[in-house]
C-alpha atoms as a PDB file:
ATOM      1  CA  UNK A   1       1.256 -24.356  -2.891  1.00  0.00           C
ATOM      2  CA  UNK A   2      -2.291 -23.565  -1.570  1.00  0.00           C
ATOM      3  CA  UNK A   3      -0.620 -20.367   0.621  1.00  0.00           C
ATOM      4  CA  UNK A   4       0.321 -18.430  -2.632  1.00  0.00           C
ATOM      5  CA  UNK A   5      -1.191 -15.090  -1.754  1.00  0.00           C
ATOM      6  CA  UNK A   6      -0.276 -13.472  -5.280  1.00  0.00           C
ATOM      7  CA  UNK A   7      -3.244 -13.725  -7.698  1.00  0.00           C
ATOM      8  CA  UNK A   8      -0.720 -13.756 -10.280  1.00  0.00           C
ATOM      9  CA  UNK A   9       2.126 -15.886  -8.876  1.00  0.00           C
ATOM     10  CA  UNK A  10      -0.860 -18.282  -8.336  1.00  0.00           C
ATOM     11  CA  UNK A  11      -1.883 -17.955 -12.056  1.00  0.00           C
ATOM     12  CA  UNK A  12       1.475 -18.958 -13.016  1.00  0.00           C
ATOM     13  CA  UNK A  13       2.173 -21.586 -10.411  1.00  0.00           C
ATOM     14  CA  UNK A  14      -1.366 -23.218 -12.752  1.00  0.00           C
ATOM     15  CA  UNK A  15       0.202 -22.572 -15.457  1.00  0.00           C
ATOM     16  CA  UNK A  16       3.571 -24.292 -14.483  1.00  0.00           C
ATOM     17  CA  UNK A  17       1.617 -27.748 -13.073  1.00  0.00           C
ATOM     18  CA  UNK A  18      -0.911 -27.654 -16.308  1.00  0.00           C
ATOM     19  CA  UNK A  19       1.747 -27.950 -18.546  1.00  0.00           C
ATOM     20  CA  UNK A  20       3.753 -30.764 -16.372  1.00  0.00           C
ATOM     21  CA  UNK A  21       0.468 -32.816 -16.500  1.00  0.00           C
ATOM     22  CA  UNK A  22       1.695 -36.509 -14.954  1.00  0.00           C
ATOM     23  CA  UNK A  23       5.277 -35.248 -14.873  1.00  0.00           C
ATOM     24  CA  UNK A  24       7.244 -33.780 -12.215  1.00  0.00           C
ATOM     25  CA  UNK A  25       8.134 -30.998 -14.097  1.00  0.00           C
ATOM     26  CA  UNK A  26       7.889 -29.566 -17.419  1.00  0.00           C
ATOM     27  CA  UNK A  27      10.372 -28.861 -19.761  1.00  0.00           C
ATOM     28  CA  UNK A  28      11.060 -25.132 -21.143  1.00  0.00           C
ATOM     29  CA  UNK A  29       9.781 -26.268 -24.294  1.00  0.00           C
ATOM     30  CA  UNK A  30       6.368 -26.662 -22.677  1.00  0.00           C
ATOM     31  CA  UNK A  31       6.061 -23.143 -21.925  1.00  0.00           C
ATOM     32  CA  UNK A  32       4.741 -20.240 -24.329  1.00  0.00           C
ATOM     33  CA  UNK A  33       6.330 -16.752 -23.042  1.00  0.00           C
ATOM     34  CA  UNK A  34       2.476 -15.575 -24.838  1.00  0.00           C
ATOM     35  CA  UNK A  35       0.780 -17.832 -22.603  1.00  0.00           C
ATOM     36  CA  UNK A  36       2.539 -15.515 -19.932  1.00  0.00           C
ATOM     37  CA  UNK A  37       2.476 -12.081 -20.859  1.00  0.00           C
ATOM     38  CA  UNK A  38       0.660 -11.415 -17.362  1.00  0.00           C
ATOM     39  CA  UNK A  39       3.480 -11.985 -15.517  1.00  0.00           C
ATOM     40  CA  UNK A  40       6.725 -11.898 -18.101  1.00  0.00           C
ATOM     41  CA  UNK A  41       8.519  -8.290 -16.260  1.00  0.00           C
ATOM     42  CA  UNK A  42       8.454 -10.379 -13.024  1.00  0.00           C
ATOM     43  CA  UNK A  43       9.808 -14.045 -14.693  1.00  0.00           C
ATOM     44  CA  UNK A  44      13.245 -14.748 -13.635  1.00  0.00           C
ATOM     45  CA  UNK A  45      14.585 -17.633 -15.938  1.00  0.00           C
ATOM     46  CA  UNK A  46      17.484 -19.389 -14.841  1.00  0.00           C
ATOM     47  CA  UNK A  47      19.657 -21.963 -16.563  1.00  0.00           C
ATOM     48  CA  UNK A  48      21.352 -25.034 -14.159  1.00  0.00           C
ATOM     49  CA  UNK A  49      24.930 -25.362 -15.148  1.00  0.00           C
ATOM     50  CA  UNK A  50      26.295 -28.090 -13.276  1.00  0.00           C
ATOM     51  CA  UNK A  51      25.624 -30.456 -10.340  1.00  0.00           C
ATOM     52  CA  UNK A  52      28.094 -30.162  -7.712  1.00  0.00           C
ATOM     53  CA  UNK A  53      27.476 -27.636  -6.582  1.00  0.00           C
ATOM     54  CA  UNK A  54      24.585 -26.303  -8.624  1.00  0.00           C
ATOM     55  CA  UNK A  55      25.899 -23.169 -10.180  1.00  0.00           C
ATOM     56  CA  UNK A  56      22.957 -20.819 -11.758  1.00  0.00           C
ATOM     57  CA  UNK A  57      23.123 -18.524 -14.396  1.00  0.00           C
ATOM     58  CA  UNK A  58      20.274 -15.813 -14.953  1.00  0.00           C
ATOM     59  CA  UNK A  59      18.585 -16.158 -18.535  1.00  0.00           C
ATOM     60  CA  UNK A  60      16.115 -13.790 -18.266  1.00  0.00           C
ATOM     61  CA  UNK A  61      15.406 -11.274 -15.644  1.00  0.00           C
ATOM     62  CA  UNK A  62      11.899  -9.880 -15.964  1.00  0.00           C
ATOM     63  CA  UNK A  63      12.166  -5.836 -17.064  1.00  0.00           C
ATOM     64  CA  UNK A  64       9.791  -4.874 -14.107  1.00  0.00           C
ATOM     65  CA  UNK A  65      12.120  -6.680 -11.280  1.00  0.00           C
ATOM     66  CA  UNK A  66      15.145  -4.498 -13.422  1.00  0.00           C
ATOM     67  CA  UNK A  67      13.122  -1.381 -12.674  1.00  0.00           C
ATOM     68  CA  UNK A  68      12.511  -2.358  -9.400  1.00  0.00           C
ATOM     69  CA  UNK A  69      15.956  -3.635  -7.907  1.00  0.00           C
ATOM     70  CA  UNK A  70      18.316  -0.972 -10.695  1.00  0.00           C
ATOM     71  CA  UNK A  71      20.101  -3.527 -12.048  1.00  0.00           C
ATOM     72  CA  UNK A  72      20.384  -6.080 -14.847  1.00  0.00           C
ATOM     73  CA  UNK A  73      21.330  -9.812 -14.514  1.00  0.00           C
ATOM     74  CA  UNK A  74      20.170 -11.332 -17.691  1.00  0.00           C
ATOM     75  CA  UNK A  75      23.030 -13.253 -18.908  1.00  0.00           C
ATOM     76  CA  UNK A  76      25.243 -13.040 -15.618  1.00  0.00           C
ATOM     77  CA  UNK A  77      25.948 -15.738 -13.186  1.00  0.00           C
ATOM     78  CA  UNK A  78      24.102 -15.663  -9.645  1.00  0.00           C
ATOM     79  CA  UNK A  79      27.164 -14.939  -8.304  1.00  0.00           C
ATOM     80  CA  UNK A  80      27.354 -11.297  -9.774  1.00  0.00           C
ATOM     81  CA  UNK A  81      24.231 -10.402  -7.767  1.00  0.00           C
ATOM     82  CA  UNK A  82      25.569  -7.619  -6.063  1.00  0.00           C
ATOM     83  CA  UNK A  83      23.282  -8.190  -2.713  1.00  0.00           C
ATOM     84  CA  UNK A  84      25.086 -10.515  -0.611  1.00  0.00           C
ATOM     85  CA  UNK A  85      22.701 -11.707   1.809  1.00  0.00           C
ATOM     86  CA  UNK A  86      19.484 -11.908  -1.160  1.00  0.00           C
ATOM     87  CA  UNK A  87      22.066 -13.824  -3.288  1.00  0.00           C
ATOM     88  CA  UNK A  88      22.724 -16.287  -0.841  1.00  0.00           C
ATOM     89  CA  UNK A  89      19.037 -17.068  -0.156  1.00  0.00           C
ATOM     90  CA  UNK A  90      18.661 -16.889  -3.497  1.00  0.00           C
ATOM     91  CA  UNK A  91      21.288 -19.856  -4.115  1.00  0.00           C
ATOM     92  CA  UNK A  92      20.080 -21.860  -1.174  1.00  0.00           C
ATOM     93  CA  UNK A  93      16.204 -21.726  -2.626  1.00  0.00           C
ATOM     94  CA  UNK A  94      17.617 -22.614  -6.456  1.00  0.00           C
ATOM     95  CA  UNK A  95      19.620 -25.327  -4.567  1.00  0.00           C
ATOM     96  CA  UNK A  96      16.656 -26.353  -2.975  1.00  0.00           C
ATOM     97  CA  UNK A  97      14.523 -27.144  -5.876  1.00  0.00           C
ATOM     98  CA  UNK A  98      17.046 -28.110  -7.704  1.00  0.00           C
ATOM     99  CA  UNK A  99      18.219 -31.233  -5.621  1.00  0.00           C
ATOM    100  CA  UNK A 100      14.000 -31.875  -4.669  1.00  0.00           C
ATOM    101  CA  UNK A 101      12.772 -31.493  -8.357  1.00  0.00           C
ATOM    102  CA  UNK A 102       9.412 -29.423  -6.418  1.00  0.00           C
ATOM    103  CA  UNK A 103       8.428 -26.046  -6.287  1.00  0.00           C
ATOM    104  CA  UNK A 104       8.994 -23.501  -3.624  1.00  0.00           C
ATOM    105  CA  UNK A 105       7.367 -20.937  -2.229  1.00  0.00           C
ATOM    106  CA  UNK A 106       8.377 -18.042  -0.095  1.00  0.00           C
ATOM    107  CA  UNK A 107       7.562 -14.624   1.504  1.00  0.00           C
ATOM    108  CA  UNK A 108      10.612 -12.198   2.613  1.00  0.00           C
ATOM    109  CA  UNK A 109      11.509  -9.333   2.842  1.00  0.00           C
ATOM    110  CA  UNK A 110      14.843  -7.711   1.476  1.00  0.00           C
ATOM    111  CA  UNK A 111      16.167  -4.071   2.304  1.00  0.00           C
ATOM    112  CA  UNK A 112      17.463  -2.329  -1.430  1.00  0.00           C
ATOM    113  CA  UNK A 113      18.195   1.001  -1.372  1.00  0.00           C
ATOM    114  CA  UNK A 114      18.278   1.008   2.466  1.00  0.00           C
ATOM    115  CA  UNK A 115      14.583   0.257   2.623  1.00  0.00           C
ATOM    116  CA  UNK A 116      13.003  -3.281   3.517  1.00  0.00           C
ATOM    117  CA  UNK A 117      10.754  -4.356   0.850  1.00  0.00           C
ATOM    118  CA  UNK A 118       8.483  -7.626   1.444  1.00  0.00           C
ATOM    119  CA  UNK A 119       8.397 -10.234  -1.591  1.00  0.00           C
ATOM    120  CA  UNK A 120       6.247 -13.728  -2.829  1.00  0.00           C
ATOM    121  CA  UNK A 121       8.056 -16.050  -5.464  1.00  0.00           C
ATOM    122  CA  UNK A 122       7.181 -19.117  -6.659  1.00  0.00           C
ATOM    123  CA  UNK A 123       9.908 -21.092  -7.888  1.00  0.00           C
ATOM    124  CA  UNK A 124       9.440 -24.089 -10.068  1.00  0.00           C
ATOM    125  CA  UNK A 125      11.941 -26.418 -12.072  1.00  0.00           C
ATOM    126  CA  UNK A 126      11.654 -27.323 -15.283  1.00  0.00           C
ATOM    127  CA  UNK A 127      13.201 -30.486 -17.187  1.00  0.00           C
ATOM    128  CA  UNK A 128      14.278 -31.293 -21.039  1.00  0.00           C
ATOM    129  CA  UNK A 129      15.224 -34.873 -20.131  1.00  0.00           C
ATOM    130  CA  UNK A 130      12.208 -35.142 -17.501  1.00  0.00           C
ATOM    131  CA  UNK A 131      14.502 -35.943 -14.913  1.00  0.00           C
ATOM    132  CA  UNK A 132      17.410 -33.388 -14.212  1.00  0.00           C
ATOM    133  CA  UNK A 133      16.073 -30.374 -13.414  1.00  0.00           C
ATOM    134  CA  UNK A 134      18.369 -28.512 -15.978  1.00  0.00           C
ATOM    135  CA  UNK A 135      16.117 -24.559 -15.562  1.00  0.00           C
ATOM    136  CA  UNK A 136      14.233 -22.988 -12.882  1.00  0.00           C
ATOM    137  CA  UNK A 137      10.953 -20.932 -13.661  1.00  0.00           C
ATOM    138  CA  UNK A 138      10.858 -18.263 -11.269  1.00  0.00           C
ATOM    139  CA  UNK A 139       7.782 -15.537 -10.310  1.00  0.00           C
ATOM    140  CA  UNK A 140       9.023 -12.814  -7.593  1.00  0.00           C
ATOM    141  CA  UNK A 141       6.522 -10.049  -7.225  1.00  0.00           C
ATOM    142  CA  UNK A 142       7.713  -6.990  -4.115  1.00  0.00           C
ATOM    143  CA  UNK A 143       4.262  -6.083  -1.969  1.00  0.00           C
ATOM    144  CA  UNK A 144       4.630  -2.692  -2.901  1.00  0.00           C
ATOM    145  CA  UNK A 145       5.181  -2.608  -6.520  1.00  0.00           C
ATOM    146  CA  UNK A 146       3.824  -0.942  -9.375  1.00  0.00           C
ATOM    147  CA  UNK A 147       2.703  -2.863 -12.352  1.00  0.00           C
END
């Protein structure tokens, strides 16, 4: 995770592996949403349903990535994303940490509104049971974007 450029994505990514101490992964529980305020409009919170296949609903999607994007997914499935190809690279990266229980980290770029935008996120998983990751932690902060 050394090649997190964001300053703030980094922060968090601390954050995340602080709280986890000797575990794999934290548990929800662990976090404080005030311990995060720096970063809250870009969290993306999503809840693991099931196992084969993972299926992923949104729990939270931060109010700046709303403002950015023009849409709302808090409390819809990641199936209702209504970008085809960013929900499918969406679902492979969830899939990924889901099944390897580590966090991810990317840089790409997406076009909305017929424009490509480049992106960092950080994705992390998160654990009540400390095994099954059962909710993904995610940071996703556009180059461009005013905060």
């Amino acid at each position: 995770m050394e090649e997190i450029r964001n300053p703030d994505l980094r922060r968090l990514y601390d954050y995340w592996s602080e709280k986890r101490g000797e575990r794999q992964m934290p548990s929800r529980a662990d976090l404080d949403p005030l311990d995060m305020t720096f970063i809250m409009g870009n969290v993306i919170l999503v809840d693991v349903l099931s196992e084969t296949p993972p299926r992923f609903r949104i729990r939270l999607h931060g109010t700046n990535l709303v403002q950015y994007v023009g849409y709302e997914l808090t409390g819809k499935m990641l199936d209702e994303l209504p970008q085809t190809e960013f929900r499918e690279a969406a679902r492979q990266t969830f899939t990924h940490v889901f099944k390897t229980r580590a966090p991810f980290r990317h840089r790409r770029d997406r076009i909305i509104e017929d424009r490509l935008h480049r992106y960092e996120t950080v994705v992390m998983p998160l654990s009540s049971d400390g095994e099954q990751v059962d909710r993904l932690l995610v940071g996703l902060i556009y180059d461009d974007e005013r905060r």
